[in-house]
Protein backbone atom coordinates (compact mmCIF):
# COMPACT_ATOMS: atom_id res chain seq x y z
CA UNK A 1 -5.46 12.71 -15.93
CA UNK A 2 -6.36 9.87 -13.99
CA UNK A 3 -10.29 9.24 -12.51
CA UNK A 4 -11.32 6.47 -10.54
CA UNK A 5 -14.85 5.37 -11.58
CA UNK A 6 -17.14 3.18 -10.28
CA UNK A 7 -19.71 0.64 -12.28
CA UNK A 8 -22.91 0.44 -11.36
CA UNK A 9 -25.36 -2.23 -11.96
CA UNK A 10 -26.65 -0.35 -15.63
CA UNK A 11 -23.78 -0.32 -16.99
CA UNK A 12 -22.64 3.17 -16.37
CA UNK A 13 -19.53 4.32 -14.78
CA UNK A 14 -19.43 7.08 -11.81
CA UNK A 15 -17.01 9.08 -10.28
CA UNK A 16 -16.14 6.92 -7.24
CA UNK A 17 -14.69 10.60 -5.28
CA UNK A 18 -15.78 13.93 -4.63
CA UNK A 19 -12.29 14.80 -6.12
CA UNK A 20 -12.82 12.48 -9.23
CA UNK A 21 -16.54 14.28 -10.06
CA UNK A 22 -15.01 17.88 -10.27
CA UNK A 23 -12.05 16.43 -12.06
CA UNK A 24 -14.87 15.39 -14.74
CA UNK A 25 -16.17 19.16 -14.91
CA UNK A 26 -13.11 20.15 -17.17
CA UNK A 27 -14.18 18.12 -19.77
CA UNK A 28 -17.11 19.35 -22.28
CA UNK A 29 -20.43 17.73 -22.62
CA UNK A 30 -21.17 16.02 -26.43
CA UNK A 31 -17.47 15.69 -26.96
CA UNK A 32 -16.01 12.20 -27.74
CA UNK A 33 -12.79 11.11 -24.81
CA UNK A 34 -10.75 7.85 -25.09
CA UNK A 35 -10.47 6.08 -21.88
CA UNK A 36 -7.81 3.93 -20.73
CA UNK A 37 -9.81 1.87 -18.03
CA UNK A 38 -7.03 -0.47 -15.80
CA UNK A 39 -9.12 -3.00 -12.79
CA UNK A 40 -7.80 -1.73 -9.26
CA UNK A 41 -7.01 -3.72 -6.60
CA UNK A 42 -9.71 -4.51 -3.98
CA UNK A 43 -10.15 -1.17 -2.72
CA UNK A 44 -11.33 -2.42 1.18
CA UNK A 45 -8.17 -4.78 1.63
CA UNK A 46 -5.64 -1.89 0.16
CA UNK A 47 -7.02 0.35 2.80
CA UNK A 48 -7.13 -1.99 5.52
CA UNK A 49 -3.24 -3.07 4.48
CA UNK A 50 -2.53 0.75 4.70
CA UNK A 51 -4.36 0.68 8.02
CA UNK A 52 -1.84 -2.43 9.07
CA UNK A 53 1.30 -0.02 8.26
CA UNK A 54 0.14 2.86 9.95
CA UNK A 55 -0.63 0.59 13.16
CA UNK A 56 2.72 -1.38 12.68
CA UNK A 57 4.72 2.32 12.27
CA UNK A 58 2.81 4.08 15.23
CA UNK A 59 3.52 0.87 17.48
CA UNK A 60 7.37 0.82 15.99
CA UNK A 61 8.15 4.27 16.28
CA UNK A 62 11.14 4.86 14.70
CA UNK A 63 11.81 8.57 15.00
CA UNK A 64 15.10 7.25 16.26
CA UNK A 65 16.36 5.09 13.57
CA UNK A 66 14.86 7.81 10.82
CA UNK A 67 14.98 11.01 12.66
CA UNK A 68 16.64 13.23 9.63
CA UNK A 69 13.46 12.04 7.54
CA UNK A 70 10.07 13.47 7.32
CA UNK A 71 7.18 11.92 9.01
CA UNK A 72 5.91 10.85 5.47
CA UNK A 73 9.76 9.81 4.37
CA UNK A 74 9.40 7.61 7.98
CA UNK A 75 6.33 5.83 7.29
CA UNK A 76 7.50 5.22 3.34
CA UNK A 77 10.88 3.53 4.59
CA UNK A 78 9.04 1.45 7.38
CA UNK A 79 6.83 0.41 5.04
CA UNK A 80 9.29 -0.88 2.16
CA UNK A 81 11.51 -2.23 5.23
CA UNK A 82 8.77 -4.88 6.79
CA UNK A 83 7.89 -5.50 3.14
CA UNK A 84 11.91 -6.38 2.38
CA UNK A 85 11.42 -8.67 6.03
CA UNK A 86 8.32 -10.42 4.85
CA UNK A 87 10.55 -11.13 1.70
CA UNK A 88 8.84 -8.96 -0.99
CA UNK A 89 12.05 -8.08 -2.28
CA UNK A 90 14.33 -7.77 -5.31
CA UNK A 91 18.04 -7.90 -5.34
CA UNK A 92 20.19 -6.02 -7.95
CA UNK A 93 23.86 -6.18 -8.06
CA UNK A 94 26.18 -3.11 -7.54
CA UNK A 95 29.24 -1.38 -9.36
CA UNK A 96 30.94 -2.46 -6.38
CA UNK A 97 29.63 -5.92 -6.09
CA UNK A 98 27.44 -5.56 -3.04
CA UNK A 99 23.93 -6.44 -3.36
CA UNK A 100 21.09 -3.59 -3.24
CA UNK A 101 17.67 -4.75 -1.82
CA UNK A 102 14.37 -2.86 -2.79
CA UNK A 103 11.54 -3.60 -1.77
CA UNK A 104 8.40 -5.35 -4.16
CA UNK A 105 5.94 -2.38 -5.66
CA UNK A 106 2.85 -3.12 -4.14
CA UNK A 107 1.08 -1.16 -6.90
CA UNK A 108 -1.63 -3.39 -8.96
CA UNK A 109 0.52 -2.81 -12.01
CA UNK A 110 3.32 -4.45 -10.12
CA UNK A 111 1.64 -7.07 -8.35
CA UNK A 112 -1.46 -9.26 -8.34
CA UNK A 113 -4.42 -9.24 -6.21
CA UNK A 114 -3.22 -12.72 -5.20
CA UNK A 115 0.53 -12.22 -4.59
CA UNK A 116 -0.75 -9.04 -2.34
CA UNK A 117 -2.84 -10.95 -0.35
CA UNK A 118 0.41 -13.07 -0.05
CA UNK A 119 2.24 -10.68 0.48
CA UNK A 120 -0.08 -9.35 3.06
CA UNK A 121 0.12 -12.26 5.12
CA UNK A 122 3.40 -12.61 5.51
CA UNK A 123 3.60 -8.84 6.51
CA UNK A 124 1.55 -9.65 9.20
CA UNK A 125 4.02 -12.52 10.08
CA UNK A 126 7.11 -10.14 9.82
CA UNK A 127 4.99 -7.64 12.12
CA UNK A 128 4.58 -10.15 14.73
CA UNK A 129 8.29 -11.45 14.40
CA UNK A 130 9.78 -7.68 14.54
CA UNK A 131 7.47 -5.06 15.22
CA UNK A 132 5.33 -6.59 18.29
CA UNK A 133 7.97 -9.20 19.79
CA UNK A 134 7.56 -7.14 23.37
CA UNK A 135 4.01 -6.05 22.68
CA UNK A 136 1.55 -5.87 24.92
CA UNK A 137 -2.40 -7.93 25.53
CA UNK A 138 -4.11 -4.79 24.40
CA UNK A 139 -1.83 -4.23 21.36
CA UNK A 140 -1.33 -7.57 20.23
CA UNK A 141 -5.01 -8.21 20.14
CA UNK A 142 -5.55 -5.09 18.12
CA UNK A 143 -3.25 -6.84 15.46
CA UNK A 144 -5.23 -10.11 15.45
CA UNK A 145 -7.73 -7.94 13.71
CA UNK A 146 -5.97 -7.56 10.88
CA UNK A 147 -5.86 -11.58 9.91
């Protein structure tokens, strides 16, 4: 089971979600629980880099390109396809010989606050070059507040 927990100045550790508090109610009170505690990423910038997909995908709008997928498979394959152009990638060789290119985890266990933030930037920079080439004033200045 996995909580996310907050620190507060005392020392003690709180359930940072409503979801995470009544995930606490199944244990017992006096019994003794090993935690495994793992630092996440900066929870403000992984929203606001979620935020940056979600406006790059709704300004993209690929229901053509990905139009046997689900909404959620849509916004997954955008999302490991501008990572792949911002060149977050990794390259694996095939039975055949071809090359097959995923895309980086972005996951904390994968990656490092700092390469994120790298990799964040040149995201935006991959945005700009294929997403919003024809965009518009209005649109493009919504994207400067992402930098």
């Amino acid at each position: 089971m996995k909580i996310t927990v907050l620190k507060t100045p005392g020392g003690n550790l709180f359930p940072a979600t409503d979801e995470d508090a009544e995930s606490l109610t199944k244990f017992k009170t006096g019994e003794y629980y090993e935690i495994d505690i793992k630092l996440t990423r900066n929870p403000a910038f992984l929203r606001k880099a979620m935020v940056f997909f979600k406006f790059c995908f709704d300004h993209w709008n690929g229901d053509n390109v990905y139009e046997f997928c689900s909404h959620a498979e849509q916004v997954e394959r955008f999302r490991k396809d501008l990572t792949i152009l911002a060149g977050f990638y990794v390259q694996t060789p095939r039975l055949d010989g071809t090359l097959r290119t995923e895309a980086e985890s972005l996951s904390f266990a994968s990656m490092t606050e700092d390469r994120f933030q790298e990799c964040y930037f040149a995201l935006t920079k991959a945005a700009m070059k294929h997403v919003f080439k024809t965009a518009d004033d209005l649109t493009y200045n919504k994207l400067i507040g992402f930098f």
